[in-house]
N, C-alpha and C. Protein backbone atom coordinates (compact mmCIF):
# COMPACT_ATOMS: atom_id res chain seq x y z
N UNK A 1 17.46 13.39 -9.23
CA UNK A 1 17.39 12.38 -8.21
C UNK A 1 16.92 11.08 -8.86
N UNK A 2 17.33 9.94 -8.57
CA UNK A 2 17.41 8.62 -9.01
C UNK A 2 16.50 8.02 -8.02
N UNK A 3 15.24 7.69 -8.43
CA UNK A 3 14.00 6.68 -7.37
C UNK A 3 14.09 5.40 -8.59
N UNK A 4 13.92 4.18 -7.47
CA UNK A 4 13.38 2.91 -8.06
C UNK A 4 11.91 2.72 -7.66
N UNK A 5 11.00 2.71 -8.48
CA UNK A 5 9.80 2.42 -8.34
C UNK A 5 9.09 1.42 -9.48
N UNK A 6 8.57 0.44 -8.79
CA UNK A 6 8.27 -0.85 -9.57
C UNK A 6 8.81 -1.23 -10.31
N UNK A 7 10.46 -1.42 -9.51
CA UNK A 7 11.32 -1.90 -10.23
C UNK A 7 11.84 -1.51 -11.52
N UNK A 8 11.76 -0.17 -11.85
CA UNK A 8 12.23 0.76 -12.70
C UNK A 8 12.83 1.30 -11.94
N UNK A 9 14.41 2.08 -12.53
CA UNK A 9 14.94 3.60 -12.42
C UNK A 9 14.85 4.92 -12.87
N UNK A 10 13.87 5.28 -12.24
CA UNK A 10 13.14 6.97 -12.76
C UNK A 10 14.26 8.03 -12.45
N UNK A 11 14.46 8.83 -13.38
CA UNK A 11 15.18 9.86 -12.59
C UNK A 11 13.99 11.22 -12.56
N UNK A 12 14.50 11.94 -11.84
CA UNK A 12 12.93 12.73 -11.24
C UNK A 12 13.98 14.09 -11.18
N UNK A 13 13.72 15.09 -11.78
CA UNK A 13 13.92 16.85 -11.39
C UNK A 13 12.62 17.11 -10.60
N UNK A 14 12.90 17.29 -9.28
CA UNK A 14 12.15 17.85 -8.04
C UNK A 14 12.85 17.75 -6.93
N UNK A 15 12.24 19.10 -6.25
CA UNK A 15 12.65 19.29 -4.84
C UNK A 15 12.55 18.24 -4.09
N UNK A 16 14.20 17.96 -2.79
CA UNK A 16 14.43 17.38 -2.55
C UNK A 16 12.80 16.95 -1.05
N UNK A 17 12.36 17.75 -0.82
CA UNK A 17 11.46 17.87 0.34
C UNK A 17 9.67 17.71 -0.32
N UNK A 18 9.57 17.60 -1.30
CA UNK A 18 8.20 17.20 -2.38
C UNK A 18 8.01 15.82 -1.64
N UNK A 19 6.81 15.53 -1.31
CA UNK A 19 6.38 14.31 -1.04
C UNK A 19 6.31 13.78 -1.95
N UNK A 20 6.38 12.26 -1.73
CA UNK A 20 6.35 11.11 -2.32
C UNK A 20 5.22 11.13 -3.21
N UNK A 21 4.02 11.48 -2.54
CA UNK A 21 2.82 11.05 -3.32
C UNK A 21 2.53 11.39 -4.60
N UNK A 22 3.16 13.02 -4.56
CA UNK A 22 3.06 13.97 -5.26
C UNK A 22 3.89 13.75 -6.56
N UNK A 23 4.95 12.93 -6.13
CA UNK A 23 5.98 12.68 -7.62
C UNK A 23 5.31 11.39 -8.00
N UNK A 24 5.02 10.59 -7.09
CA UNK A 24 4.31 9.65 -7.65
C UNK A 24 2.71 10.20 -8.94
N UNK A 25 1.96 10.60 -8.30
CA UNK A 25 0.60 10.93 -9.32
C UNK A 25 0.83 12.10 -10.09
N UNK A 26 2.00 12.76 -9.47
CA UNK A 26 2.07 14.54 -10.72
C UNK A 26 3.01 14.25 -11.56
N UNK A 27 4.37 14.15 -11.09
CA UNK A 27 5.73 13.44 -12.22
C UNK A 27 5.41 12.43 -12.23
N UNK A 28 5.15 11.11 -11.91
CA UNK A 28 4.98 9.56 -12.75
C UNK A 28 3.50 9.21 -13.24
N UNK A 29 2.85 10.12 -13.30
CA UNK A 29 1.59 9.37 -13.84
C UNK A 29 1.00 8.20 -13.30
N UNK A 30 1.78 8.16 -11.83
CA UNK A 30 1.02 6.37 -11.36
C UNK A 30 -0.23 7.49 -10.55
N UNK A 31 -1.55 7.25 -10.58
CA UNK A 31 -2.58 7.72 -9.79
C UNK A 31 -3.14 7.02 -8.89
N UNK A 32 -2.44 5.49 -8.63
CA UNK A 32 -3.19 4.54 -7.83
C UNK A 32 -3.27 5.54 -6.56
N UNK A 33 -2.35 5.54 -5.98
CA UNK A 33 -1.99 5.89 -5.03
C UNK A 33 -2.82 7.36 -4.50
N UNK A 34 -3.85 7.16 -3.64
CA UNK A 34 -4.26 8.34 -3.29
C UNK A 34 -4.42 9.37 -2.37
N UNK A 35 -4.50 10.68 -2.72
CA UNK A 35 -4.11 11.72 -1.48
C UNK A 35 -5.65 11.74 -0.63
N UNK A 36 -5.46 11.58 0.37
CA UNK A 36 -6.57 11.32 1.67
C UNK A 36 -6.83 13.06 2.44
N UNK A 37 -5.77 12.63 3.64
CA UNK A 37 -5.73 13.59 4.53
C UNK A 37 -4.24 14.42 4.64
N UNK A 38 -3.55 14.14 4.24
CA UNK A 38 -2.48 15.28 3.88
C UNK A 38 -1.62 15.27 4.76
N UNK A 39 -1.77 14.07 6.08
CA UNK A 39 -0.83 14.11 7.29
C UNK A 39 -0.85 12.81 7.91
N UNK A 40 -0.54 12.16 7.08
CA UNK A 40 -0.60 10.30 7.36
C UNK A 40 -1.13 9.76 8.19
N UNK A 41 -2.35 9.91 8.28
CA UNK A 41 -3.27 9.51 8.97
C UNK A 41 -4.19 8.71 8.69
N UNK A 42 -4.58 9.01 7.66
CA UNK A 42 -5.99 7.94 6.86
C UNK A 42 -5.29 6.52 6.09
N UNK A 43 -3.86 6.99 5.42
CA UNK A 43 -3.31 5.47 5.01
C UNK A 43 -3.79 5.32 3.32
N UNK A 44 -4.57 6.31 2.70
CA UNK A 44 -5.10 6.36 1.58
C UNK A 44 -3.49 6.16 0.32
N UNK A 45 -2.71 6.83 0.84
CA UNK A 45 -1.65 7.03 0.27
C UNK A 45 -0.44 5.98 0.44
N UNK A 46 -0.90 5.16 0.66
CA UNK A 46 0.23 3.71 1.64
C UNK A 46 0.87 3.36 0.39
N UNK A 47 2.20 3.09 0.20
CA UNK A 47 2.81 2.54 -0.56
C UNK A 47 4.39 1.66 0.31
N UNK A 48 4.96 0.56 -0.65
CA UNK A 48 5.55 -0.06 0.27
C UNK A 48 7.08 0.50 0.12
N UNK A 49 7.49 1.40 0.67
CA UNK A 49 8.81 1.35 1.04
C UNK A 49 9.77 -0.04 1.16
N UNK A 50 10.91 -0.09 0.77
CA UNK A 50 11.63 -1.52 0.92
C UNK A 50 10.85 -2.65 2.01
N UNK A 51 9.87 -2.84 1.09
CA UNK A 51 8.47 -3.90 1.73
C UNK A 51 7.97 -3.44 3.01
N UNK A 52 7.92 -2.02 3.44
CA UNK A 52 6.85 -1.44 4.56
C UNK A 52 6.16 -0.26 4.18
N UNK A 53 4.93 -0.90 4.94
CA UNK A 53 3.83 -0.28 4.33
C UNK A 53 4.04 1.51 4.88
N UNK A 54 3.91 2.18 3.83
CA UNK A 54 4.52 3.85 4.03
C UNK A 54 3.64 4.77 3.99
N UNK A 55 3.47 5.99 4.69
CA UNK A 55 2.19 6.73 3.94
C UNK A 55 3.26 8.21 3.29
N UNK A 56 2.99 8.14 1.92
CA UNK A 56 3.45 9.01 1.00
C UNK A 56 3.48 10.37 0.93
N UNK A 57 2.36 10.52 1.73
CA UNK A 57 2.04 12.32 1.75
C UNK A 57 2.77 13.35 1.85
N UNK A 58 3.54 12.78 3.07
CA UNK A 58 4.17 13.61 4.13
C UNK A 58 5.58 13.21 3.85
N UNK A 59 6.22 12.16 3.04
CA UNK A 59 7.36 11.55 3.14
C UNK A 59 8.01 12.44 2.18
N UNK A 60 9.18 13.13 2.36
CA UNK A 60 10.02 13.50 1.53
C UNK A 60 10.47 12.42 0.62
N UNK A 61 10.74 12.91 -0.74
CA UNK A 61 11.21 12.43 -1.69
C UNK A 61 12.45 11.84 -1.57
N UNK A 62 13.61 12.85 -1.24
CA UNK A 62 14.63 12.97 -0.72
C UNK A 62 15.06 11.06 0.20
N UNK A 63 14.21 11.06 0.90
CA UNK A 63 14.38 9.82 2.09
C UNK A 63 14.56 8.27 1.62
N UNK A 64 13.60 8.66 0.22
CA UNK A 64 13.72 7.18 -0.16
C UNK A 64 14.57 6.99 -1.35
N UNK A 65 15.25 8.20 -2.14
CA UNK A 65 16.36 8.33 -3.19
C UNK A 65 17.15 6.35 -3.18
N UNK A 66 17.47 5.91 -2.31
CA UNK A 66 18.22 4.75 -2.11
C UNK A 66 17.08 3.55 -1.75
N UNK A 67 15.53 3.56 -1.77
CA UNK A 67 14.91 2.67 -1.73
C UNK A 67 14.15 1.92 -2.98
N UNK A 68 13.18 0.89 -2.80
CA UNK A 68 12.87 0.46 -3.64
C UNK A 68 11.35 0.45 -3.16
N UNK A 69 10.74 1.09 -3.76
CA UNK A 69 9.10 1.31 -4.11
C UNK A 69 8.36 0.95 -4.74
N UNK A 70 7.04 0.19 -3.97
CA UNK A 70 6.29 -0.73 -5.25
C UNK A 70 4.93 0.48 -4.46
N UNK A 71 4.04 0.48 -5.72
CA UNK A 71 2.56 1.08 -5.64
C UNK A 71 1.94 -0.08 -6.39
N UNK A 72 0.11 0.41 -5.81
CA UNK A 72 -0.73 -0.26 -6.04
C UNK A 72 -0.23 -0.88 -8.10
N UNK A 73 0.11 -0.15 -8.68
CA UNK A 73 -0.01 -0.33 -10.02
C UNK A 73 1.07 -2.17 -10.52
N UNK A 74 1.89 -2.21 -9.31
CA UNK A 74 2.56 -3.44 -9.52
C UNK A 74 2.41 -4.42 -8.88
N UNK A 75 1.65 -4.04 -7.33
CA UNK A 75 1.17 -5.39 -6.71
C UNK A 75 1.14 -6.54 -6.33
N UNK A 76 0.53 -6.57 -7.81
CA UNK A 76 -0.04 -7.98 -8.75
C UNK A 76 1.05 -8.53 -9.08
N UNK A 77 2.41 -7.87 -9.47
CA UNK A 77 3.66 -8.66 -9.64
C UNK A 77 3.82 -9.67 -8.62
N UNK A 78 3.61 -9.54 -7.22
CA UNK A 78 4.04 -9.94 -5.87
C UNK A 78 3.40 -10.92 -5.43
N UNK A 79 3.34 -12.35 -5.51
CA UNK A 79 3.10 -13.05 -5.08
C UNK A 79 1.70 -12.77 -3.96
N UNK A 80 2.47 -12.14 -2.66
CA UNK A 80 1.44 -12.45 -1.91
C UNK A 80 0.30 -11.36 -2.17
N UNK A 81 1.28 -9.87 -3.10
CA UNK A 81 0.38 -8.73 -2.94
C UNK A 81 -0.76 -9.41 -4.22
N UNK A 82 -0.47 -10.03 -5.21
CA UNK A 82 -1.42 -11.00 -6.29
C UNK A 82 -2.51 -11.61 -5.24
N UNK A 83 -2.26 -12.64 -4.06
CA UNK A 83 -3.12 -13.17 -3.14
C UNK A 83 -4.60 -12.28 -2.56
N UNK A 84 -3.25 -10.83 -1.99
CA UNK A 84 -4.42 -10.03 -1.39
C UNK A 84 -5.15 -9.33 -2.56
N UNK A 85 -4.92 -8.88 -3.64
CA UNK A 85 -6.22 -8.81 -4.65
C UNK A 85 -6.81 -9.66 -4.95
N UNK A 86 -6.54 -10.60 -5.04
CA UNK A 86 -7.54 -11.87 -5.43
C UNK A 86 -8.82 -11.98 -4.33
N UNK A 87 -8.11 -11.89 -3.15
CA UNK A 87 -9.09 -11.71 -2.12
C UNK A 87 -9.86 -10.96 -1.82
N UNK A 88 -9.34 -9.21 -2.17
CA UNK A 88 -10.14 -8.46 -2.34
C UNK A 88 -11.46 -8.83 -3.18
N UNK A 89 -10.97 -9.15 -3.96
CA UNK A 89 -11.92 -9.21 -5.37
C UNK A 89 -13.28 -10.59 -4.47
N UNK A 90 -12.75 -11.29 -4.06
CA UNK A 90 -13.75 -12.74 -3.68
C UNK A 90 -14.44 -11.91 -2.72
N UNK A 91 -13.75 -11.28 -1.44
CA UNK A 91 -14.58 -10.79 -0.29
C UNK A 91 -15.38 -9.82 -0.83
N UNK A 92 -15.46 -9.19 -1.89
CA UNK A 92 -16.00 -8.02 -1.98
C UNK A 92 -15.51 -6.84 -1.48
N UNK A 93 -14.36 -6.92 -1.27
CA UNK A 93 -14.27 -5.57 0.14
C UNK A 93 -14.33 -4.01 -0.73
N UNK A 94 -14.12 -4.05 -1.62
CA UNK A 94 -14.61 -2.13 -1.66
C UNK A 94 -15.49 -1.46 -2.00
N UNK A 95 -16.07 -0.84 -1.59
CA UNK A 95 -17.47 -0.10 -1.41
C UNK A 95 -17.12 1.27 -2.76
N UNK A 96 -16.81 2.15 -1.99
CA UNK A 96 -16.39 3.29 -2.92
C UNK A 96 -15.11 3.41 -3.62
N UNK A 97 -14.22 2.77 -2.87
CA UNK A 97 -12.76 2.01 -3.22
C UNK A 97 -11.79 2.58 -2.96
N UNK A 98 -12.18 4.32 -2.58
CA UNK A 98 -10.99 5.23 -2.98
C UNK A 98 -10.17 4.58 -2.02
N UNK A 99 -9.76 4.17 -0.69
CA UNK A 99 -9.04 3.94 0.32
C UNK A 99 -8.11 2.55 -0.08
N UNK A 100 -9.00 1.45 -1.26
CA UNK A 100 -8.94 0.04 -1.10
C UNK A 100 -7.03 -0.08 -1.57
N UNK A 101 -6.74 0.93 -2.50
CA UNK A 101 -5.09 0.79 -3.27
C UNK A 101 -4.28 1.29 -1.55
N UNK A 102 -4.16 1.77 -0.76
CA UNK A 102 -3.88 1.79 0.49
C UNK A 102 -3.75 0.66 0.98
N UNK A 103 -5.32 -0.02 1.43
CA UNK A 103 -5.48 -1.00 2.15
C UNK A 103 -5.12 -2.22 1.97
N UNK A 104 -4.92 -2.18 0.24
CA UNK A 104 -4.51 -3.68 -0.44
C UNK A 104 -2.63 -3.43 0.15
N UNK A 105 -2.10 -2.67 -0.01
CA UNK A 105 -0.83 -2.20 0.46
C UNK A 105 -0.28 -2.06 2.01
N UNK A 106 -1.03 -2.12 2.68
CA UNK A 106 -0.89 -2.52 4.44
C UNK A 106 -1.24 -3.49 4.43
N UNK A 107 -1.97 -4.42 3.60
CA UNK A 107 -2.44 -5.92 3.78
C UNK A 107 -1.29 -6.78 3.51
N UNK A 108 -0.58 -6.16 2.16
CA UNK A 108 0.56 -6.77 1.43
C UNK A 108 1.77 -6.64 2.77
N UNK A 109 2.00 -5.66 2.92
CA UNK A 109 2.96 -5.56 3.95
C UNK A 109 2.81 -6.33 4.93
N UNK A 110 1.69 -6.74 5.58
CA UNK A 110 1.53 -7.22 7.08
C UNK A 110 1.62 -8.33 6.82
N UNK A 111 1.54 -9.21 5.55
CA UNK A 111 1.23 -10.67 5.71
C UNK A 111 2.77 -11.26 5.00
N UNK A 112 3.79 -10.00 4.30
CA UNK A 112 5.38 -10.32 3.71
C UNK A 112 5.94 -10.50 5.37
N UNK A 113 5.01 -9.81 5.98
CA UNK A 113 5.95 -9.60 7.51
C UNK A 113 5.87 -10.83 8.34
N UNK A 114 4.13 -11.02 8.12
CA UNK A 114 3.83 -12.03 9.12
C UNK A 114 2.72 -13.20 8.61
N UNK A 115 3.06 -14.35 8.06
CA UNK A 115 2.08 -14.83 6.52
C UNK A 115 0.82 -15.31 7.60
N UNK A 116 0.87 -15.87 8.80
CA UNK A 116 -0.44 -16.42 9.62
C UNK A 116 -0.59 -14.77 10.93
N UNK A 117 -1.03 -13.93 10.35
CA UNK A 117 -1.37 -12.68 11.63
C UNK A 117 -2.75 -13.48 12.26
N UNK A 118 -2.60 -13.42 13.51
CA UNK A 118 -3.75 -13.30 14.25
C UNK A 118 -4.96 -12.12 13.91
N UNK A 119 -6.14 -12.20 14.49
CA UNK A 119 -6.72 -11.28 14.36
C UNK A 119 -6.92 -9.78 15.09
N UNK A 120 -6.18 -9.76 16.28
CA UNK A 120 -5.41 -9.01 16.60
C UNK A 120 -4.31 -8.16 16.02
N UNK A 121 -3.22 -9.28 15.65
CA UNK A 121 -2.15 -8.61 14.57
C UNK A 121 -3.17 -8.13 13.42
N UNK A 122 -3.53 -8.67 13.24
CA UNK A 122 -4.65 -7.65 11.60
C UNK A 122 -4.95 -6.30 12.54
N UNK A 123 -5.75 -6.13 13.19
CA UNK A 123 -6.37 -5.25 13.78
C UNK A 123 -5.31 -4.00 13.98
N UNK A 124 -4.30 -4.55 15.07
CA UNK A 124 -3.22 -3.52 14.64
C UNK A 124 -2.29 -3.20 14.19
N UNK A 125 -2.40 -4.00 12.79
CA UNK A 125 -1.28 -3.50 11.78
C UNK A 125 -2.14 -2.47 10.59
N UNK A 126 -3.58 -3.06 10.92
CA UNK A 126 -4.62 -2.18 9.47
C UNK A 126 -4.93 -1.28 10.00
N UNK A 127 -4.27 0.02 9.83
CA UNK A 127 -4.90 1.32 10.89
C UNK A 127 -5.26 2.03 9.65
N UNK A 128 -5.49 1.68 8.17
CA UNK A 128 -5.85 2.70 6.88
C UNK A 128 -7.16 3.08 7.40
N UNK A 129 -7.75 4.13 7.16
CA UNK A 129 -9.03 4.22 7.25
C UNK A 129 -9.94 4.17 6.28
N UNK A 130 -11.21 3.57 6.42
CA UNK A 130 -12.35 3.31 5.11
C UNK A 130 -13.42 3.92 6.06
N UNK A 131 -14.01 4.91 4.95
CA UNK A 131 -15.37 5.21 5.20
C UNK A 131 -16.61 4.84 5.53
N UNK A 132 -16.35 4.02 4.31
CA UNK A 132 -17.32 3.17 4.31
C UNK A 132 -17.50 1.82 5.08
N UNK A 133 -16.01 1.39 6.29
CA UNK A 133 -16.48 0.70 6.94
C UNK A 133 -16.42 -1.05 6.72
N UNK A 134 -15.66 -1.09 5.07
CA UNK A 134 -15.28 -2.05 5.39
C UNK A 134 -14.22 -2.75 5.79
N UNK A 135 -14.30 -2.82 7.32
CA UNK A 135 -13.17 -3.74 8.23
C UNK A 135 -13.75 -5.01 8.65
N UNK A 136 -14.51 -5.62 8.49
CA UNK A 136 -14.66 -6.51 8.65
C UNK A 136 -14.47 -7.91 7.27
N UNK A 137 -15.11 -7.14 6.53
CA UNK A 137 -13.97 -7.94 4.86
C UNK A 137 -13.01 -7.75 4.48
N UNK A 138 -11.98 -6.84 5.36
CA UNK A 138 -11.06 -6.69 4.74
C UNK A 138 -10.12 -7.75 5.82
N UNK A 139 -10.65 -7.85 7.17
CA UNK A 139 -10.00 -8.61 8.32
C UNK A 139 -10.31 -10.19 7.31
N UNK A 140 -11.26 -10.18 6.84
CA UNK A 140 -11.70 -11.41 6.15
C UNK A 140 -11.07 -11.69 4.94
N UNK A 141 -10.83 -11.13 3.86
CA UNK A 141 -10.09 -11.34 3.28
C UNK A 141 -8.54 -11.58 3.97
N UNK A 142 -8.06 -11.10 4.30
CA UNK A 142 -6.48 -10.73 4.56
C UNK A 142 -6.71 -12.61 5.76
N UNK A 143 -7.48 -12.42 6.25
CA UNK A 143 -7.01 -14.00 7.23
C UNK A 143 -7.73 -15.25 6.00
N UNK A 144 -8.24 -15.11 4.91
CA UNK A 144 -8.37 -15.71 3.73
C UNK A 144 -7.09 -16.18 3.06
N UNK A 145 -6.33 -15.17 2.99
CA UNK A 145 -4.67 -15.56 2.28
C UNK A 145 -4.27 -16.08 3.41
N UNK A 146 -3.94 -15.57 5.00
CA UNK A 146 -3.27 -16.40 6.06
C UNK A 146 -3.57 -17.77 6.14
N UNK A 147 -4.85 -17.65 5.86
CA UNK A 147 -5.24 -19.47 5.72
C UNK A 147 -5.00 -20.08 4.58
N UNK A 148 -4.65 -19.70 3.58
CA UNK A 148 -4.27 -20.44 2.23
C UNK A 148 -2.55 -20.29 2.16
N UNK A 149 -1.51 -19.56 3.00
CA UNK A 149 -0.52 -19.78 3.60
C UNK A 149 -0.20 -21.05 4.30
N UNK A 150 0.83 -21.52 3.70
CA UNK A 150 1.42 -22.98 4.34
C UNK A 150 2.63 -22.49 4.85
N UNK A 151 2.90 -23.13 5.84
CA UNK A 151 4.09 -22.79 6.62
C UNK A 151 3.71 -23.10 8.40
């Protein structure tokens, strides 16, 4: 099977029904990307499907054969996804971090979608979950890039 991921063409021997996550950190060696709760729920595992934010766990392999996949490890290539680390990094936002390669990845997505979100639109487009609670720097960061957005 033929996946594009960060703009590479991997070819991958695995079952067509193997989650995403799993070829991602077991066959590609990318580990950003991390396993949470096992049923896309927590968002730990978010990666961007043809620029939407995805949770990997649960996603057959199979589904995205014809897409183009960026993980935390390329980001930084992306303009705005470069913005939201930068911001990360100023707000402080990660505590323990494990969740933050997720969260930087629903941030990236929500602001390719929508560059000025309200704080509302933040609210319910960031459904990743953090333990530790930080949603309030991460609402802060992410309306940090909306405000350094012209348009």
């Amino acid at each position: 099977m033929k996946l594009s991921i960060n703009g590479q063409a991997r070819d991958i021997d695995i079952e067509p029904d193997t989650p995403l996550l799993w070829v991602l950190r077991d066959e590609l060696k990318l580990k950003g990307t991390k396993y949470g709760c096992g049923v896309a729920q927590c968002g730990a595992c978010t990666v961007l499907v043809d620029g939407r934010a995805t949770r990997s766990c649960v996603l057959p392999v199979s589904v995205v054969a014809n897409s183009e996949i960026t993980t935390i490890e390329a980001i930084a290539e992306d303009a705005t996804g470069k913005a939201v680390v930068d911001a990360w990094v100023e707000h402080q936002v990660p505590q323990c971090g494990y969740c933050q390669s997720g969260q930087v990845m629903a941030a990236t997505a929500l602001l390719k979608q929508n560059a000025k979100p309200s704080s509302e639109q933040i609210a319910t487009a960031m459904t990743n979950l953090c333990r530790c609670g930080t949603y309030n720097a991460i609402e802060s960061a992410i309306a940090d890039v909306a405000g350094s957005n012209k348009g």
